[in-house]
C-alpha atoms as a PDB file:
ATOM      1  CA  UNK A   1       0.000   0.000   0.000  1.00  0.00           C
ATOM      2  CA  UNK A   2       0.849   3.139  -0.895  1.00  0.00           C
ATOM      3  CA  UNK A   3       0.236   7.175  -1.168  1.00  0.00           C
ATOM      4  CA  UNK A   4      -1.012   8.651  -3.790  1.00  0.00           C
ATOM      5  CA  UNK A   5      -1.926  11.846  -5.512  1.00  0.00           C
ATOM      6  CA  UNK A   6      -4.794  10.559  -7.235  1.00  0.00           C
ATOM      7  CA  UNK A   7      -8.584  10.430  -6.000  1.00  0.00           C
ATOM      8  CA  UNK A   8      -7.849  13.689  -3.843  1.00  0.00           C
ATOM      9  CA  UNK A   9     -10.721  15.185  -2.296  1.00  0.00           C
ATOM     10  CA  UNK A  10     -12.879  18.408  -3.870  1.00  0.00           C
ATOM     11  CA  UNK A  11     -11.689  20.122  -0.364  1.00  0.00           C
ATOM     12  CA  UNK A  12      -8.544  19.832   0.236  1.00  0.00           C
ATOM     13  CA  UNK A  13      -5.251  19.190  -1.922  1.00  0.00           C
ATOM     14  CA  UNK A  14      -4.545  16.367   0.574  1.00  0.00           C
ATOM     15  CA  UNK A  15      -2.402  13.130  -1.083  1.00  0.00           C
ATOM     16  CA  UNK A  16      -5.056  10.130  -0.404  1.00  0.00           C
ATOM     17  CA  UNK A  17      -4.098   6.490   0.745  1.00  0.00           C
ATOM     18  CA  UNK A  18      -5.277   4.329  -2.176  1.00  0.00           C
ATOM     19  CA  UNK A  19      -7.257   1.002  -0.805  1.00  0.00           C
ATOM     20  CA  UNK A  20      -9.662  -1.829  -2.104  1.00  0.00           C
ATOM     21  CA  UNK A  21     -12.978  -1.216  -1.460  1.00  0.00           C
ATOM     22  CA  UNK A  22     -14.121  -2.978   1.246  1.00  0.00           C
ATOM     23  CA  UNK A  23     -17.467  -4.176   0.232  1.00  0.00           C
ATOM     24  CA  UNK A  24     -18.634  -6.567  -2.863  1.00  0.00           C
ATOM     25  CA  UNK A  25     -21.598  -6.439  -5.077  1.00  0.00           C
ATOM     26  CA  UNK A  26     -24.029  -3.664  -6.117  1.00  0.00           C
ATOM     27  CA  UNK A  27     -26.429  -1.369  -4.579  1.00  0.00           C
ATOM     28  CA  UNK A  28     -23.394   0.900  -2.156  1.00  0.00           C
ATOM     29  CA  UNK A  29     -23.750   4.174  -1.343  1.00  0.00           C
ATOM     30  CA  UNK A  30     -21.707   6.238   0.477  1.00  0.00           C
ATOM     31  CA  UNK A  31     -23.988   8.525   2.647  1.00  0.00           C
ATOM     32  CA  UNK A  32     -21.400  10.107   4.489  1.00  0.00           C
ATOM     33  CA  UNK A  33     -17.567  10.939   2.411  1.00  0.00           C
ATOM     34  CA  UNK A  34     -15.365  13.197   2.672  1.00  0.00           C
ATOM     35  CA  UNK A  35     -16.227  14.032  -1.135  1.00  0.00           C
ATOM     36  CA  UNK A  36     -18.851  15.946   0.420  1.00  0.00           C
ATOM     37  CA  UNK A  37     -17.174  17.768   3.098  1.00  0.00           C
ATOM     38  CA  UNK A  38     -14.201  17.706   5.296  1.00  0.00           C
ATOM     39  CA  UNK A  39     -14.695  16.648   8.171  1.00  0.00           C
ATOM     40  CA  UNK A  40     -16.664  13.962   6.811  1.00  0.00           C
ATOM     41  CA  UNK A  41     -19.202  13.683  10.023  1.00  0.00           C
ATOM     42  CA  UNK A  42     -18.386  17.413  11.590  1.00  0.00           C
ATOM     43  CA  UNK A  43     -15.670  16.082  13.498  1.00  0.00           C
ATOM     44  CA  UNK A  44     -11.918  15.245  13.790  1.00  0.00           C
ATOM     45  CA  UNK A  45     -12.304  13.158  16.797  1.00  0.00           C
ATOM     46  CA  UNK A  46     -11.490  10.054  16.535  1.00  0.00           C
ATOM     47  CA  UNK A  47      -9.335   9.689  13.477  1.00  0.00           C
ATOM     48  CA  UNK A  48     -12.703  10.314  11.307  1.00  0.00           C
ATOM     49  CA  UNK A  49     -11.871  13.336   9.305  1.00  0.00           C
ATOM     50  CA  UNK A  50     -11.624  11.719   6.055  1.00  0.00           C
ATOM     51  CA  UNK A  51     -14.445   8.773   7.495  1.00  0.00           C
ATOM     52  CA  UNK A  52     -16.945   6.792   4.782  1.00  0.00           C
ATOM     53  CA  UNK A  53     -20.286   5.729   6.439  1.00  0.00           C
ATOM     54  CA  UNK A  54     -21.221   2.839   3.689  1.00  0.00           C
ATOM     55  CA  UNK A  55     -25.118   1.680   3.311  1.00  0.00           C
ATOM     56  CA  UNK A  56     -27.136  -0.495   0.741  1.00  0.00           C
ATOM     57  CA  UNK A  57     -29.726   0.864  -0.615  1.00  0.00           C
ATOM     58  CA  UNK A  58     -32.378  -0.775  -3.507  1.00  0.00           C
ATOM     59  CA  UNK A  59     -33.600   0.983  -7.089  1.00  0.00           C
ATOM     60  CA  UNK A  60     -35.837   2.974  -5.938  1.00  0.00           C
ATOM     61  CA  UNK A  61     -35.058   6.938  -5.688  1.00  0.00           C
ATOM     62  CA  UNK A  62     -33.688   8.417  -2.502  1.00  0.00           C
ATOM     63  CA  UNK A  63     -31.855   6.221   0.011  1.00  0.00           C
ATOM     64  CA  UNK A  64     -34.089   3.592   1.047  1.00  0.00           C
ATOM     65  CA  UNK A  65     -32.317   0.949   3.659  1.00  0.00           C
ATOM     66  CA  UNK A  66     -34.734  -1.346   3.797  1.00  0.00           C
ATOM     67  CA  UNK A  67     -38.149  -2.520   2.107  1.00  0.00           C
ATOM     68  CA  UNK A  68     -40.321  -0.863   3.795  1.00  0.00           C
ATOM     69  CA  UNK A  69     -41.910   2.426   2.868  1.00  0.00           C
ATOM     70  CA  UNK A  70     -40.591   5.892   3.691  1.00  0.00           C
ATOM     71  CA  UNK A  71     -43.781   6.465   5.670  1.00  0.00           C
ATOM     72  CA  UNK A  72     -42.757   3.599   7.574  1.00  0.00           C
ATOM     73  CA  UNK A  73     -39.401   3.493   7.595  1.00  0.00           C
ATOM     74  CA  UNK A  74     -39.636   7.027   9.191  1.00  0.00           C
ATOM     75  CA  UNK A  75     -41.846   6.456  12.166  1.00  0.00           C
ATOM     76  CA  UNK A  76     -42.477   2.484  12.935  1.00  0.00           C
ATOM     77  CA  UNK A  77     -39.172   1.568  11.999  1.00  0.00           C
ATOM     78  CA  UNK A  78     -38.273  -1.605  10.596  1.00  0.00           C
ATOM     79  CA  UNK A  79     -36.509  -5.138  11.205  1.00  0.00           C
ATOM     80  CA  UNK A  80     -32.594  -4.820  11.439  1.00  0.00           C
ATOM     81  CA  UNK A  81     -31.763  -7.656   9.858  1.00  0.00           C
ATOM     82  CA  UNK A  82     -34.389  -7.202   6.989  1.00  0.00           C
ATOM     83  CA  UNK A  83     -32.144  -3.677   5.687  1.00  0.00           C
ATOM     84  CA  UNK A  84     -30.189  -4.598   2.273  1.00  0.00           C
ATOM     85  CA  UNK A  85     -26.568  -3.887   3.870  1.00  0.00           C
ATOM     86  CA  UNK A  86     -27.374  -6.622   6.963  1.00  0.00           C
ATOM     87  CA  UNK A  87     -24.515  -9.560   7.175  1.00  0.00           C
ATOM     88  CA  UNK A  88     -22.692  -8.235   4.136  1.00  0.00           C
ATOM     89  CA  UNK A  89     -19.060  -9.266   4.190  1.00  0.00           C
ATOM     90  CA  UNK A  90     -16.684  -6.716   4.932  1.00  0.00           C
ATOM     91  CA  UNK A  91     -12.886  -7.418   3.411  1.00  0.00           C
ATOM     92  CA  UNK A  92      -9.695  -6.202   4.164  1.00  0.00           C
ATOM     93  CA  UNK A  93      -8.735  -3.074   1.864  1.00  0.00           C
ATOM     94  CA  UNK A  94      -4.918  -4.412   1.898  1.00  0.00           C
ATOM     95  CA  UNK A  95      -2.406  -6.714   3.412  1.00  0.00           C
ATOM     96  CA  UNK A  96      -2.012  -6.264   7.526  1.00  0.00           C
ATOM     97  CA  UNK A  97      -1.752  -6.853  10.819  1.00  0.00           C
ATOM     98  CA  UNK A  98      -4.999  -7.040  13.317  1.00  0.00           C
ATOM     99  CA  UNK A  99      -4.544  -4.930  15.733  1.00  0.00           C
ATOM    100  CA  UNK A 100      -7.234  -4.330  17.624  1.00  0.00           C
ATOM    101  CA  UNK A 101     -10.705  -6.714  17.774  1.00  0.00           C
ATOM    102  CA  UNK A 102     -14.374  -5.939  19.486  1.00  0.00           C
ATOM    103  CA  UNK A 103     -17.136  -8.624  19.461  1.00  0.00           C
ATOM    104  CA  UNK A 104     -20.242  -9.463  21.144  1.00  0.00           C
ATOM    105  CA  UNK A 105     -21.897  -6.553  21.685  1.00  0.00           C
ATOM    106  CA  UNK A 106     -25.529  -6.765  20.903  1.00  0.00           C
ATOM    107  CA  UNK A 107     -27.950  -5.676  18.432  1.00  0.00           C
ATOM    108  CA  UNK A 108     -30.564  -3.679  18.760  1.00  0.00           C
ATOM    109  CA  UNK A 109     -33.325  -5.609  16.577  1.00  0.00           C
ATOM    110  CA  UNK A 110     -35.128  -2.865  15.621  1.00  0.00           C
ATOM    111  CA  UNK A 111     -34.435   0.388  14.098  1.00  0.00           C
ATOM    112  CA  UNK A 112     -36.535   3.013  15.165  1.00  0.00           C
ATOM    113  CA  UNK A 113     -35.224   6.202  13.913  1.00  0.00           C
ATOM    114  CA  UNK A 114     -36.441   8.836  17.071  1.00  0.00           C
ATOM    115  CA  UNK A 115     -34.289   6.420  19.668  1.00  0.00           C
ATOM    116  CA  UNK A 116     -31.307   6.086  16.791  1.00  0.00           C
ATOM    117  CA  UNK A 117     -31.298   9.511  16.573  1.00  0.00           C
ATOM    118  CA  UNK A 118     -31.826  10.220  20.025  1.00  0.00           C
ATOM    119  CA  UNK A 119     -29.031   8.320  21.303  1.00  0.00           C
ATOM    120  CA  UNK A 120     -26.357   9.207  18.861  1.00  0.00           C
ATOM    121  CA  UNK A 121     -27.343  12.800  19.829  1.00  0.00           C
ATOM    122  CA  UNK A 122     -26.868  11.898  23.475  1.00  0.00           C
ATOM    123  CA  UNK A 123     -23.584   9.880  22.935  1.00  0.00           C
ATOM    124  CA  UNK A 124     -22.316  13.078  21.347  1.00  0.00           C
ATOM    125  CA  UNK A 125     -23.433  15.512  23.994  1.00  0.00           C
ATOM    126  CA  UNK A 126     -22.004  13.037  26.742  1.00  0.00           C
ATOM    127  CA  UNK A 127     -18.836  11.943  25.121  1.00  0.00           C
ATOM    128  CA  UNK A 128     -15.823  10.760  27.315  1.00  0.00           C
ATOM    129  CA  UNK A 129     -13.154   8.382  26.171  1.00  0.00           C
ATOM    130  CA  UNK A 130     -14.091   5.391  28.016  1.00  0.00           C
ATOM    131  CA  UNK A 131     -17.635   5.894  25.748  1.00  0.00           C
ATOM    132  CA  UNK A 132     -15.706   5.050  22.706  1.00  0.00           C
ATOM    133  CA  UNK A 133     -16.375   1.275  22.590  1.00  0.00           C
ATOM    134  CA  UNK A 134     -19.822   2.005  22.906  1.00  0.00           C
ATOM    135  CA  UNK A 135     -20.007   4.013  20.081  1.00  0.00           C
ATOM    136  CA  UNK A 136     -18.016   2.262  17.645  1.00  0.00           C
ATOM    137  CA  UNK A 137     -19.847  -1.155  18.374  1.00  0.00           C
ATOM    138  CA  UNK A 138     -17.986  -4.200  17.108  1.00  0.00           C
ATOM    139  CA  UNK A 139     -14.998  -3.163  15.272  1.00  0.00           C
ATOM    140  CA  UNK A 140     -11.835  -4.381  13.788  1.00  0.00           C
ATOM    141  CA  UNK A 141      -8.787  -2.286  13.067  1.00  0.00           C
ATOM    142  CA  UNK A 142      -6.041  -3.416  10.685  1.00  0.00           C
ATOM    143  CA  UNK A 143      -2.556  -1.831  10.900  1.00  0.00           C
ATOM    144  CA  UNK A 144      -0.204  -1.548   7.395  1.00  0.00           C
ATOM    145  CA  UNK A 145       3.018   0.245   8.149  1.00  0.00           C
ATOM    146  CA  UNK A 146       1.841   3.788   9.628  1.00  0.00           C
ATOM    147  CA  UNK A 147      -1.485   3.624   8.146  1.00  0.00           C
ATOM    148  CA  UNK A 148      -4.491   1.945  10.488  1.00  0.00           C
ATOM    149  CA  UNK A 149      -8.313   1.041   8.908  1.00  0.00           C
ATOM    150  CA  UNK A 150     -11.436   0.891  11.267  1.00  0.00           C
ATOM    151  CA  UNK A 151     -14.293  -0.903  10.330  1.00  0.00           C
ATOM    152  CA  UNK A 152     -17.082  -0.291  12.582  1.00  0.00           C
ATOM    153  CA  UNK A 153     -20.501  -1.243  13.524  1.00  0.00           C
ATOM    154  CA  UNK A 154     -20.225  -5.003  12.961  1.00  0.00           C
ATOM    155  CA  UNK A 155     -22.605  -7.375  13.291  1.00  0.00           C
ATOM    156  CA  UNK A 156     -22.421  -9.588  16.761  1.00  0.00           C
ATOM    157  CA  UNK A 157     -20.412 -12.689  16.373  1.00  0.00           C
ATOM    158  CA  UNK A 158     -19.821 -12.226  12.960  1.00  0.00           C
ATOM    159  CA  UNK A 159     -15.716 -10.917  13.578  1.00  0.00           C
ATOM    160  CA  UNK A 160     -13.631 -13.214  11.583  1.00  0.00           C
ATOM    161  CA  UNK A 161      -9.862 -12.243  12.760  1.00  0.00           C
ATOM    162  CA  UNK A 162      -8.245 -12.090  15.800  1.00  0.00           C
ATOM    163  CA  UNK A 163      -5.576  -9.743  17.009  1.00  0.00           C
ATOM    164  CA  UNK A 164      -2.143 -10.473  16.115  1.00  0.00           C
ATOM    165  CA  UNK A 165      -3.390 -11.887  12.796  1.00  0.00           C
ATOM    166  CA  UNK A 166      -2.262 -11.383   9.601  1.00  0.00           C
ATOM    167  CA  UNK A 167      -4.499 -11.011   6.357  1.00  0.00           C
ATOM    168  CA  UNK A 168      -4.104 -10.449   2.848  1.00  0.00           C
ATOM    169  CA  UNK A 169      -6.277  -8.004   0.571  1.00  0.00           C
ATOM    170  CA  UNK A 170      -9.662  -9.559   0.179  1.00  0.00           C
ATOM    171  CA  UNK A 171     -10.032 -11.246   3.147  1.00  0.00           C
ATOM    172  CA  UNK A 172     -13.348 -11.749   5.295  1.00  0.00           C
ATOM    173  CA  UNK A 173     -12.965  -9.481   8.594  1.00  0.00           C
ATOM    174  CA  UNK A 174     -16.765  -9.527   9.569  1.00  0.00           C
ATOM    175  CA  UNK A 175     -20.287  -8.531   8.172  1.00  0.00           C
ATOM    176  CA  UNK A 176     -22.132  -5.690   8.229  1.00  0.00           C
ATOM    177  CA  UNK A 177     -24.007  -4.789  11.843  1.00  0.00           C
ATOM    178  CA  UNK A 178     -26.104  -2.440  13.580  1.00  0.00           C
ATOM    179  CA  UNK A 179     -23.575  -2.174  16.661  1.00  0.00           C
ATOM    180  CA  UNK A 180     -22.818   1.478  18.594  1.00  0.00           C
ATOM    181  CA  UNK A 181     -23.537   4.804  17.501  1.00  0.00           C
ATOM    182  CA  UNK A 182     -25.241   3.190  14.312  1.00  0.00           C
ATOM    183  CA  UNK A 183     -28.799   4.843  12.617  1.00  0.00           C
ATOM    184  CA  UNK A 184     -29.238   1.737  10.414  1.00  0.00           C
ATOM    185  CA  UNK A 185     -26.579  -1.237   9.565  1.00  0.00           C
ATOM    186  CA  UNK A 186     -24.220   0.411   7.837  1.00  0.00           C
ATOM    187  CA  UNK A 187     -19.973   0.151   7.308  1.00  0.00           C
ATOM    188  CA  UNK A 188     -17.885   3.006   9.011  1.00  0.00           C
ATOM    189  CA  UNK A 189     -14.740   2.558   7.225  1.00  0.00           C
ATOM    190  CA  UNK A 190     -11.710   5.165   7.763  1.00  0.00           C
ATOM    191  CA  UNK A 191      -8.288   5.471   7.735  1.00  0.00           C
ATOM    192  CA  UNK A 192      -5.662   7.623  10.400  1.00  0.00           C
ATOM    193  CA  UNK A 193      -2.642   7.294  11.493  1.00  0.00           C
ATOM    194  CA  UNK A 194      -2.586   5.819  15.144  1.00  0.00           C
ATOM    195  CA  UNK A 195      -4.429   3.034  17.068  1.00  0.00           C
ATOM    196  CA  UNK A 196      -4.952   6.017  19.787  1.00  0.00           C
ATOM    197  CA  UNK A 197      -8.080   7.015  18.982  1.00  0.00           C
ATOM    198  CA  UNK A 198      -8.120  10.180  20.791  1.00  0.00           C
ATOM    199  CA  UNK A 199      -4.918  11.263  19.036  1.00  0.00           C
ATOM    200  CA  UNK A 200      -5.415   9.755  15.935  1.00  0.00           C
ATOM    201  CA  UNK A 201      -5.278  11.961  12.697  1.00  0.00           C
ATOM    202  CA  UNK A 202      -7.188  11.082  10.037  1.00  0.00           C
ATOM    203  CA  UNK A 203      -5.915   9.807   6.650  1.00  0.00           C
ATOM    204  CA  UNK A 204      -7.002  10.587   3.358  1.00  0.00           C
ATOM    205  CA  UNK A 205      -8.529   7.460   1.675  1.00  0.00           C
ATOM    206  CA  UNK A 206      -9.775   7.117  -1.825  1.00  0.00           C
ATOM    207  CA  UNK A 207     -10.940   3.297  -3.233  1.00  0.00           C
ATOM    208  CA  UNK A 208      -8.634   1.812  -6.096  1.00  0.00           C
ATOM    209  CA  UNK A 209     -11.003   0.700  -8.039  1.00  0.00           C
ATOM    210  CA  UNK A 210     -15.129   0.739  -8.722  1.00  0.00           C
ATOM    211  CA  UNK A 211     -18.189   1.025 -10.420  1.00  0.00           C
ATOM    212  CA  UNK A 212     -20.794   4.021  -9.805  1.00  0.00           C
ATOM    213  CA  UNK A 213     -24.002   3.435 -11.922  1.00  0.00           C
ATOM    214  CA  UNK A 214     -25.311   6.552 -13.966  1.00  0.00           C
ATOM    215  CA  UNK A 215     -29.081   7.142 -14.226  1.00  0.00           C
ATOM    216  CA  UNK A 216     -29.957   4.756 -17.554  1.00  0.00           C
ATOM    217  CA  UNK A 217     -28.741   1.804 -15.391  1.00  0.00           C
ATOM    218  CA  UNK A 218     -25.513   1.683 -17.028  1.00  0.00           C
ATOM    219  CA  UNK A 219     -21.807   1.648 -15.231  1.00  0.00           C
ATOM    220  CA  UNK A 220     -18.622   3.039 -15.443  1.00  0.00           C
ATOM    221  CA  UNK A 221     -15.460   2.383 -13.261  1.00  0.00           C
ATOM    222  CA  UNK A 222     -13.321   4.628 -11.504  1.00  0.00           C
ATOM    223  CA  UNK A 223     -10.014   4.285 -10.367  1.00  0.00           C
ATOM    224  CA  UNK A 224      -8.682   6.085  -7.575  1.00  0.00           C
ATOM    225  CA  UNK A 225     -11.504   7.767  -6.829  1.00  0.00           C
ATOM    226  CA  UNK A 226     -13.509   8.837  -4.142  1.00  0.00           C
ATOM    227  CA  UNK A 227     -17.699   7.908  -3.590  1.00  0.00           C
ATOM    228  CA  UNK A 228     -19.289  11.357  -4.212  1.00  0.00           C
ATOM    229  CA  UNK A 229     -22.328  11.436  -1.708  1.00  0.00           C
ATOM    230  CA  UNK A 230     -25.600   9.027  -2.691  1.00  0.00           C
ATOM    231  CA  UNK A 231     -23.685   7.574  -6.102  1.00  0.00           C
ATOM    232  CA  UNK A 232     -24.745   4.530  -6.272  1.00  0.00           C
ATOM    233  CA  UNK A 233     -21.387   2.034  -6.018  1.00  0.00           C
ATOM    234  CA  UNK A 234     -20.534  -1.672  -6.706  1.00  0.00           C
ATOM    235  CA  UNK A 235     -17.078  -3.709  -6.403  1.00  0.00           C
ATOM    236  CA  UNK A 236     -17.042  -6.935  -8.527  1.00  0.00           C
ATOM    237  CA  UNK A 237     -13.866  -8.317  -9.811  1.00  0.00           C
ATOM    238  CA  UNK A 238     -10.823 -10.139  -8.643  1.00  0.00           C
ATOM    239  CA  UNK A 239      -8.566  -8.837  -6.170  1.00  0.00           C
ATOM    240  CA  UNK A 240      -5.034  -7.458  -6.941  1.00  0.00           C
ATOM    241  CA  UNK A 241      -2.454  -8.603  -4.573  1.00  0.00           C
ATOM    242  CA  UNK A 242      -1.690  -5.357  -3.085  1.00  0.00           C
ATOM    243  CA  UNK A 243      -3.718  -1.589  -3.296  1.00  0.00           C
ATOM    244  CA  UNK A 244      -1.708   0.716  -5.460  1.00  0.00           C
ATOM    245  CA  UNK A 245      -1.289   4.183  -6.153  1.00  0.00           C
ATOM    246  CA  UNK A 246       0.546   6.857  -8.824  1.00  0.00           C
END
């Protein structure tokens, strides 16, 4: 792995870590990128300047999670493990080291989107370090030279390293969850430079290679890019044996 100069973002002239995306198949968006805005999520704490929040979303227009209607999806709520981006795989953006591994926490079954909102805003207005596991849910961070990933938000039981472990690109880490500080199962996905999380900088991160889908249906890849918000994203292909950047 490598920096690059490529897939920079529209805010600052920052040189961007070049990764695999982390997901497979269609249906992606990115609902929260630093192609938007930087800080991605208002915030450098935590490493999560340059932070992706990753959900899976169906044809229809807007960004609809799950089956159910937006009537209903906005005030009964719906099934957790019924929304698109539930127990999807989550792979290792490049060779590394585990360094750090969270399982077991538990799921809340049932999204309902007044007590998700409610208690990310409380976890914000209450933050104190020894809250972070609690908001990050089960997670898995991955170390490559000076350059650490978090994956957040996983899905109970379903971590698939250990720390101390070493995987290649590609590999299965975990699936998809509704874990922490988490509004509907989603992937938090960043990059920064230190397993301290409250002194970690974050790191620049664009996605070596991918498909966004244009409105007749059709795709196109990009290389070293990075999601704009609500494209609509897939990863299919074959693995290289290392990310890569110019």
């Amino acid at each position: 792995m490598s920096r690059g100069r490529s897939g920079m973002t529209r805010n600052e002239r920052e040189p961007a870590v070049v990764v695999e995306f982390p997901l497979r198949g269609a249906g992606w968006m990115a609902v929260t990128t630093p192609a938007a805005r930087v800080p991605s999520h208002g915030v450098d704490l935590l490493g999560q300047r340059y932070a992706y929040d990753f959900v899976r979303v169906d044809d229809r227009r807007g960004v609809h999670v799950h089956p159910a209607s937006t009537l209903v999806a906005a005030t009964v709520g719906r099934r957790t493990e019924e929304c698109y981006a539930w127990g999807a795989r989550v792979h290792a953006p490049f060779d590394a080291e585990v360094v750090a591994v969270s399982d077991g926490m538990l799921e809340r079954p049932w999204i309902n989107p007044f007590r998700e909102a409610a208690r990310m805003l409380w976890n914000g207005l209450t933050f104190r370090p020894e809250k972070i596991p609690s908001i990050l849910g089960n997670h898995v961070i991955l170390r490559a030279g000076d350059v650490y990933a978090g994956f957040a938000h996983l899905a109970p039981g379903s971590v698939e390293v250990s720390a101390g472990q070493r995987v290649v690109v590609g590999e299965a880490i975990g699936r998809v969850g509704h874990t922490g500080n988490s509004t509907a199962p989603h992937l938090h996905f960043q990059l920064m430079d230190s397993l301290d999380l409250m002194n970690a900088n974050g790191i620049s991160c664009a996605f070596a290679r991918y498909e966004v889908r244009a409105g007749d249906g059709t795709w196109s890849q990009v290389e070293r890019g990075i999601p704009g918000p609500r494209e609509r994203l897939r990863r299919m292909g074959g693995e290289k044996s290392h990310a890569s950047a110019r």
